[in-house]
C-alpha atoms as a PDB file:
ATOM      1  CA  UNK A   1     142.227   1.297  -5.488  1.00  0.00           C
ATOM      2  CA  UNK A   2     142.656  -1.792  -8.124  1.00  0.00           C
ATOM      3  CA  UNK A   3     146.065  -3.400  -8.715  1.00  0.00           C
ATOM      4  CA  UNK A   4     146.997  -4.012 -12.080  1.00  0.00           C
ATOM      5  CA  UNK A   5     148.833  -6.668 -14.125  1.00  0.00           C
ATOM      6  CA  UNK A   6     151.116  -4.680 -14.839  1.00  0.00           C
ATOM      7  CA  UNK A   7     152.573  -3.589 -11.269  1.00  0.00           C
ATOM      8  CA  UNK A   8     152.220  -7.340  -9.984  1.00  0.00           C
ATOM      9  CA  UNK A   9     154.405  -8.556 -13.083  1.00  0.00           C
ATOM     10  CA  UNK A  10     157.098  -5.645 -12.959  1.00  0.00           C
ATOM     11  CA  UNK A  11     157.023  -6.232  -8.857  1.00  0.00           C
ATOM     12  CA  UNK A  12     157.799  -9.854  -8.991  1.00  0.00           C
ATOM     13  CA  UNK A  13     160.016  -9.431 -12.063  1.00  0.00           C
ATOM     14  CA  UNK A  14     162.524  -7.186 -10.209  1.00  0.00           C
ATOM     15  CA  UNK A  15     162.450  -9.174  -7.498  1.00  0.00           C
ATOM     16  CA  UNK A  16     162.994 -12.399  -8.544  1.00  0.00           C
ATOM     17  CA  UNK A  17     164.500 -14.599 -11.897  1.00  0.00           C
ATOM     18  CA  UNK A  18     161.467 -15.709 -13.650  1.00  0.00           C
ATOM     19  CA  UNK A  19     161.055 -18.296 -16.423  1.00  0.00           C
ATOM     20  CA  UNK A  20     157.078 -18.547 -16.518  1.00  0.00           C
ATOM     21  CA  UNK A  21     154.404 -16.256 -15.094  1.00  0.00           C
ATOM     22  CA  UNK A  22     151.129 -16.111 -16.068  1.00  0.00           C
ATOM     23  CA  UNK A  23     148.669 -13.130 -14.123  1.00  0.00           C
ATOM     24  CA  UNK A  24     144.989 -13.630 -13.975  1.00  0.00           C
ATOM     25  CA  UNK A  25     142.684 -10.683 -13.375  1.00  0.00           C
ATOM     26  CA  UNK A  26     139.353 -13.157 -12.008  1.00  0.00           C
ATOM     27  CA  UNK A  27     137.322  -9.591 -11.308  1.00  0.00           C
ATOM     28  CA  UNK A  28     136.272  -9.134 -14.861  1.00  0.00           C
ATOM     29  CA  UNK A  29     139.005  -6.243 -14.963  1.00  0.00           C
ATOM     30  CA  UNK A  30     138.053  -4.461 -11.599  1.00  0.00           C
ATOM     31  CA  UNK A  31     141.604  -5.767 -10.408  1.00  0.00           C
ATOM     32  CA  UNK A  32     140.387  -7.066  -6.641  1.00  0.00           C
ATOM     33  CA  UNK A  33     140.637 -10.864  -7.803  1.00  0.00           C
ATOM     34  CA  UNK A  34     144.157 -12.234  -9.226  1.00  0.00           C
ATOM     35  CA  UNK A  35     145.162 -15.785  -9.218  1.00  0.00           C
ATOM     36  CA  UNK A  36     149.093 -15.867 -10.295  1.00  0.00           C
ATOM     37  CA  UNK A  37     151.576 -19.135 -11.146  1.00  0.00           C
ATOM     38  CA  UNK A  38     155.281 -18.173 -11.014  1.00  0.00           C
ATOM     39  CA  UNK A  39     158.066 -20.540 -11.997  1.00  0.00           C
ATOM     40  CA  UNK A  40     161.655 -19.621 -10.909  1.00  0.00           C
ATOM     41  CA  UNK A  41     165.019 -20.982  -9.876  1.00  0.00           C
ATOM     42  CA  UNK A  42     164.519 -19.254  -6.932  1.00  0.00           C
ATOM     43  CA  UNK A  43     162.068 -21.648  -5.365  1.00  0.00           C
ATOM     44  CA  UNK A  44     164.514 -24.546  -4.919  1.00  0.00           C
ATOM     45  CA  UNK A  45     165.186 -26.084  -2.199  1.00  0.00           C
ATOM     46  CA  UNK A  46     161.820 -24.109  -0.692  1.00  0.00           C
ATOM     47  CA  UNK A  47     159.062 -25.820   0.246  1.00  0.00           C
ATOM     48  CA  UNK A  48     155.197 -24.521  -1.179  1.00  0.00           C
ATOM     49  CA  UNK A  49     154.495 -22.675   2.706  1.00  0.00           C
ATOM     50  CA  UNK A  50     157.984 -21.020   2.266  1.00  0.00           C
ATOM     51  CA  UNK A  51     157.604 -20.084  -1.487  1.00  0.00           C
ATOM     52  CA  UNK A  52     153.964 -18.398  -0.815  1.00  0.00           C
ATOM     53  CA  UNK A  53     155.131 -16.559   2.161  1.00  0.00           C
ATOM     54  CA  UNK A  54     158.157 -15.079   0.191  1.00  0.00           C
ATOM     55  CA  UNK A  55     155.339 -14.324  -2.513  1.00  0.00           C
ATOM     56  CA  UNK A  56     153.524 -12.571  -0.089  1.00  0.00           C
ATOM     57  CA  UNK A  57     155.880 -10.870   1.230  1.00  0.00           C
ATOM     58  CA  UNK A  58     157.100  -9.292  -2.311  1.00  0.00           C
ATOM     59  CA  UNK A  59     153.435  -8.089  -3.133  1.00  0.00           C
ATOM     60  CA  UNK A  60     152.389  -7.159   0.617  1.00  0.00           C
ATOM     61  CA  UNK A  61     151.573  -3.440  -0.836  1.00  0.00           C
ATOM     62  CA  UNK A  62     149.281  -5.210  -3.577  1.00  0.00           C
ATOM     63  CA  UNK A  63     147.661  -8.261  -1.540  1.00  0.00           C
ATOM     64  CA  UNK A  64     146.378  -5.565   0.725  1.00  0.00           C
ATOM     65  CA  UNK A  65     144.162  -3.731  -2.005  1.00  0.00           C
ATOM     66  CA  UNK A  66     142.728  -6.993  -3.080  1.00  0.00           C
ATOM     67  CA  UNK A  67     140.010  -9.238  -1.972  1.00  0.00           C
ATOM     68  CA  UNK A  68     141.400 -12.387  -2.990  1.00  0.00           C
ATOM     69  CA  UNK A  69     144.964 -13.628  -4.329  1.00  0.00           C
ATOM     70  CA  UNK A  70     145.891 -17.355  -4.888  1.00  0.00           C
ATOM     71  CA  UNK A  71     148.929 -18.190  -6.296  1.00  0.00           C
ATOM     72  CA  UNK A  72     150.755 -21.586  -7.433  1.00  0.00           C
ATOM     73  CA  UNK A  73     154.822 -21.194  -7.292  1.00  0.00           C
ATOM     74  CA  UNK A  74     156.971 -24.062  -9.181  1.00  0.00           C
ATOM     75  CA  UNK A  75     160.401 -24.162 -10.093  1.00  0.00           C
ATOM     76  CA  UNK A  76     161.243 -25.081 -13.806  1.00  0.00           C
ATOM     77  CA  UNK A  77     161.556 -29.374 -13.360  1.00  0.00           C
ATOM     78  CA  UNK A  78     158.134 -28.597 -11.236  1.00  0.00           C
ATOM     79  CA  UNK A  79     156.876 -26.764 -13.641  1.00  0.00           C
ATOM     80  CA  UNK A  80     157.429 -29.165 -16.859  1.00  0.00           C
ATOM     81  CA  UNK A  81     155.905 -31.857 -14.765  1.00  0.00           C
ATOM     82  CA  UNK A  82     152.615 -29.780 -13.869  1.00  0.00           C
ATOM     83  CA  UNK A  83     152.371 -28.938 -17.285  1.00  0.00           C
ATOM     84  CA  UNK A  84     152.755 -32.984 -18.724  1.00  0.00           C
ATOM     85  CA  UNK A  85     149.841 -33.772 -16.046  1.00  0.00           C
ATOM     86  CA  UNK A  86     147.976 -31.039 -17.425  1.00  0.00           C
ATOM     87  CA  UNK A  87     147.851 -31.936 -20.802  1.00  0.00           C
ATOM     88  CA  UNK A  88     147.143 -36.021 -19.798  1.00  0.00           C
ATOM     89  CA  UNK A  89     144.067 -35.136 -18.452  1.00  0.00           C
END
């Protein structure tokens, strides 16, 4: 069964604050494939292992109908710096 956009945004959404999220379908729409970067207050103080597990943990019923999930978790100040790098390069 595919997982859609949709269910992954209004998942994390209820779970958490969110100021950024961006949800990438990499199966060509087949839904088995997402790579996700979520920005949120709630990361602080977290480190990257704790902030992926919590992740995880919110879209355990999701991850499992997948073949592959990646995901990049920053909070705001993170975020604004990622995004300066980005458009350096």
């Amino acid at each position: 069964m595919a997982v859609d956009t949709a269910e992954l945004e209004s998942t994390l959404r209820a779970a958490i604050p969110i100021s950024h999220l961006d949800i990438i379908d990499q199966s060509n729409g087949c839904g088995e494939n997402y790579a996700i970067l979520v920005v949120s207050e709630a990361f602080e103080g977290k480190n990257t292992l704790a902030r992926h597990r919590f992740i995880n943990e919110l879209l355990k019923k999701q991850i499992a109908q997948m073949h592959a999930f990646s995901q990049k978790t920053f909070t705001p100040k993170q975020y604004e710096t990622w995004l300066a790098k980005q458009n350096s390069s």
